[in-house]
Structures are given as C-alpha cells and as structure tokens.
N, C-alpha and C. Protein backbone atom coordinates (compact mmCIF):
# COMPACT_ATOMS: atom_id res chain seq x y z
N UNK A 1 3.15 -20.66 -39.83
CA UNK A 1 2.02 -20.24 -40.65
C UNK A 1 0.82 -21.15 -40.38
N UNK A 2 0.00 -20.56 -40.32
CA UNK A 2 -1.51 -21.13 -40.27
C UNK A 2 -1.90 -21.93 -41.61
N UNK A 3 -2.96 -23.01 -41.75
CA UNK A 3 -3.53 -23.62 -43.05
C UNK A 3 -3.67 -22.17 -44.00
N UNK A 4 -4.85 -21.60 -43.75
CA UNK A 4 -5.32 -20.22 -44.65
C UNK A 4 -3.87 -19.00 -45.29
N UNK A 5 -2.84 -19.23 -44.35
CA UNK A 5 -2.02 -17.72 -44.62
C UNK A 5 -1.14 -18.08 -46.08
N UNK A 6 -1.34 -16.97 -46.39
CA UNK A 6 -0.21 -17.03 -47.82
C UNK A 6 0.56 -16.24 -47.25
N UNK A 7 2.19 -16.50 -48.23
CA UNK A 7 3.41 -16.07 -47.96
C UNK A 7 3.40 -15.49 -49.30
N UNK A 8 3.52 -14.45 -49.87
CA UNK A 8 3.56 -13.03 -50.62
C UNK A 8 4.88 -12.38 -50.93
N UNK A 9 5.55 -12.54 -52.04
CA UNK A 9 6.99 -12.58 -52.59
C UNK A 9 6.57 -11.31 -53.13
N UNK A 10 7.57 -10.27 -52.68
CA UNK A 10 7.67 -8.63 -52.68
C UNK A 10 8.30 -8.65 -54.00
N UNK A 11 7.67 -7.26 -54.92
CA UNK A 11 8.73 -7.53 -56.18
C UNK A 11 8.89 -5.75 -56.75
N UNK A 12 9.59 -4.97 -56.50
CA UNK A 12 10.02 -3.44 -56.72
C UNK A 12 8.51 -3.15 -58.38
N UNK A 13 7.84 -1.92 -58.09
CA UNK A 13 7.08 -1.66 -59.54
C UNK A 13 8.08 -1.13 -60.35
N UNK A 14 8.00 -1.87 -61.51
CA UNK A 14 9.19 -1.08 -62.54
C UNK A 14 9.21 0.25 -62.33
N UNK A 15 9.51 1.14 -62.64
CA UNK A 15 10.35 2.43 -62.88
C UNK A 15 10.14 3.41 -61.43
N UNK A 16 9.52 2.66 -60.19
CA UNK A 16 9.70 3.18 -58.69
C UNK A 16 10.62 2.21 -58.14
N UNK A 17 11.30 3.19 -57.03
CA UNK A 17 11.91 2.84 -55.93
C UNK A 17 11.61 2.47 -54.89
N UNK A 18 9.83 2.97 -54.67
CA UNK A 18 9.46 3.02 -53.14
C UNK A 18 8.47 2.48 -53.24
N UNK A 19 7.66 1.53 -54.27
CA UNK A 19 6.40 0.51 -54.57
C UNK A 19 6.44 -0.57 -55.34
N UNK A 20 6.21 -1.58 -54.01
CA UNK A 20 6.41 -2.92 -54.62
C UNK A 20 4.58 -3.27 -54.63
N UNK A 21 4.88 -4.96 -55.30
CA UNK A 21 3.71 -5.27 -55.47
C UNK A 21 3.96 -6.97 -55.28
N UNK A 22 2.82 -7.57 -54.96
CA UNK A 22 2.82 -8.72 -54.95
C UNK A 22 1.68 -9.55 -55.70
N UNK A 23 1.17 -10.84 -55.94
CA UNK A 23 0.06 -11.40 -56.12
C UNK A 23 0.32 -12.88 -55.59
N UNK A 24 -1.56 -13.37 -55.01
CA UNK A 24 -1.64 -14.38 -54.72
C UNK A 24 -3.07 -14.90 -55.23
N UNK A 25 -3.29 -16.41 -55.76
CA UNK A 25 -4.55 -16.97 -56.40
C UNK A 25 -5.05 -17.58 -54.89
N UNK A 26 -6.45 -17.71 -55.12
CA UNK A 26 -7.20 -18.78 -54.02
C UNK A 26 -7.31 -17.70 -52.93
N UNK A 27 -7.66 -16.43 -52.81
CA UNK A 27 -7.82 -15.94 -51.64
C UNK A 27 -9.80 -15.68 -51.56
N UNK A 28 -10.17 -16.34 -50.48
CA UNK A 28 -11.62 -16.53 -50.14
C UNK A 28 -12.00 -14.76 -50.29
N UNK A 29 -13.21 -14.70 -50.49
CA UNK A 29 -14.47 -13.13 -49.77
C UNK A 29 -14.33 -13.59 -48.42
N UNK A 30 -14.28 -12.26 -47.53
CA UNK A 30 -14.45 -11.69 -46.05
C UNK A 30 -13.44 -11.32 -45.79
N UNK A 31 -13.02 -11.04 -44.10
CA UNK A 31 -12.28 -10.59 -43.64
C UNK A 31 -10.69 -11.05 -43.38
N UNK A 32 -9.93 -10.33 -43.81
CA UNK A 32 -8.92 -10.97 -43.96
C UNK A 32 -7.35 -9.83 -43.15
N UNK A 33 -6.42 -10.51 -42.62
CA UNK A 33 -6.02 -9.40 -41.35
C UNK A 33 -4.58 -9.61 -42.77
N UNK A 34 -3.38 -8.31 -43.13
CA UNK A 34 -2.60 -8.66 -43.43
C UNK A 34 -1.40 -7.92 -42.74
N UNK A 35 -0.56 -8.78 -42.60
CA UNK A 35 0.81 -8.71 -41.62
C UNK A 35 2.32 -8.18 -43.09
N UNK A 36 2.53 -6.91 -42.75
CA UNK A 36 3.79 -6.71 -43.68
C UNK A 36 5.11 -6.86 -42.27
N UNK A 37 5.86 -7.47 -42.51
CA UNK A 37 7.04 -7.63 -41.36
C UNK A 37 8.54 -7.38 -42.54
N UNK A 38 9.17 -6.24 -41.79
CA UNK A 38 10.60 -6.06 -42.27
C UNK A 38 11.62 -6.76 -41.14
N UNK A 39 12.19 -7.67 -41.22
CA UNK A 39 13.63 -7.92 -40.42
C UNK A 39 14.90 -7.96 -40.73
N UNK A 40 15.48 -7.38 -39.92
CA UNK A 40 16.92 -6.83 -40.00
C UNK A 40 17.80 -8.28 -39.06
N UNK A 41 19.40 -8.47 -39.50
CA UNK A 41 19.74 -9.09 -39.05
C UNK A 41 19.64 -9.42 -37.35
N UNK A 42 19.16 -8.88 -36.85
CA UNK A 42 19.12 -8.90 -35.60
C UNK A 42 17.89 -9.05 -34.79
N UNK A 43 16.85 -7.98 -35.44
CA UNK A 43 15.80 -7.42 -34.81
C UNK A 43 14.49 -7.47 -36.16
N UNK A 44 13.31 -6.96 -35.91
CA UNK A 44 12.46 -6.43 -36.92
C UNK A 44 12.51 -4.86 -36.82
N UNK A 45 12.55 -4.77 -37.93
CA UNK A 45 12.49 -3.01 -38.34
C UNK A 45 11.53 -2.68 -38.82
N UNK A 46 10.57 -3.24 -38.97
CA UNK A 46 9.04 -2.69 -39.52
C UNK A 46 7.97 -3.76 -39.51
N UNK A 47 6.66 -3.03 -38.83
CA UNK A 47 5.54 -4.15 -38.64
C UNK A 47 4.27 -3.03 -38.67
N UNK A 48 3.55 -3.75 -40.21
CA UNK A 48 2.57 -3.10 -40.14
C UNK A 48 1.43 -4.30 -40.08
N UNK A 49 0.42 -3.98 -39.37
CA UNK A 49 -0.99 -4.76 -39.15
C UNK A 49 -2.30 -4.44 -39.87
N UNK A 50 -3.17 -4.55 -40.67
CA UNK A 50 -4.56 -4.26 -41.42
C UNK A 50 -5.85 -4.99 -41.31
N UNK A 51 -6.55 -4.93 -41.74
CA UNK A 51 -7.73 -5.94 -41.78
C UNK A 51 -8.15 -5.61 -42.88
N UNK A 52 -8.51 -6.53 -44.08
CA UNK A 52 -8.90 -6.35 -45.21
C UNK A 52 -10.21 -7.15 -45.23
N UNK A 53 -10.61 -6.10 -46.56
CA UNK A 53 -12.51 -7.09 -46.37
C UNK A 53 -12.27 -7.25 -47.81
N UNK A 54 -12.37 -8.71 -48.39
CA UNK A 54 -12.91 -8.96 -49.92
C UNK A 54 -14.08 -9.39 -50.35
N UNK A 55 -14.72 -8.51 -51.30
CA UNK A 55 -16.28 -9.16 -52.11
C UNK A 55 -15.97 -9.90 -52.66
C-alpha cells in the first residue's frame, strides 16, 4: 500500500444479499482511482478499476 491508500472493510447492507457498503474518514477533494479486488484461494476472481472525483 501506498502512504494515501485506505484499506476499506466490506460489510453486507442489512436486509440485501448483493450490497455491501463501506466507510472511510480523512479522504482529500480530487481525483481518486478505486481498486475493488476479489481473491479466491488460488487466483483473483474479480477486479474492478474506477476513478473517482471528490468536491
């Protein structure tokens, strides 16, 4: 991990199966890239990439 990156603890939305949510304090305004990574014992099974902009 880089100085800037937060690590983001996944947590199920009560009464769904298929939407989680997370929160993090101290995140700066501008551009910001976010990395969701699923891994499986072996391999990764899911990698999604974004770029987020905050006011």
């Amino acid at each position: 991990m880089r100085h800037l990156d937060h690590e983001v603890a996944l947590a199920p939305v009560p009464g769904s199966s298929d939407h989680f949510e997370g929160r993090v304090a101290g995140v700066s305004t501008g551009k910001w890239g976010l990395a969701i990574e699923g891994d499986g014992a072996s391999e990764r099974l899911f990698l999604s990439q974004n770029t987020l902009y905050f006011e």
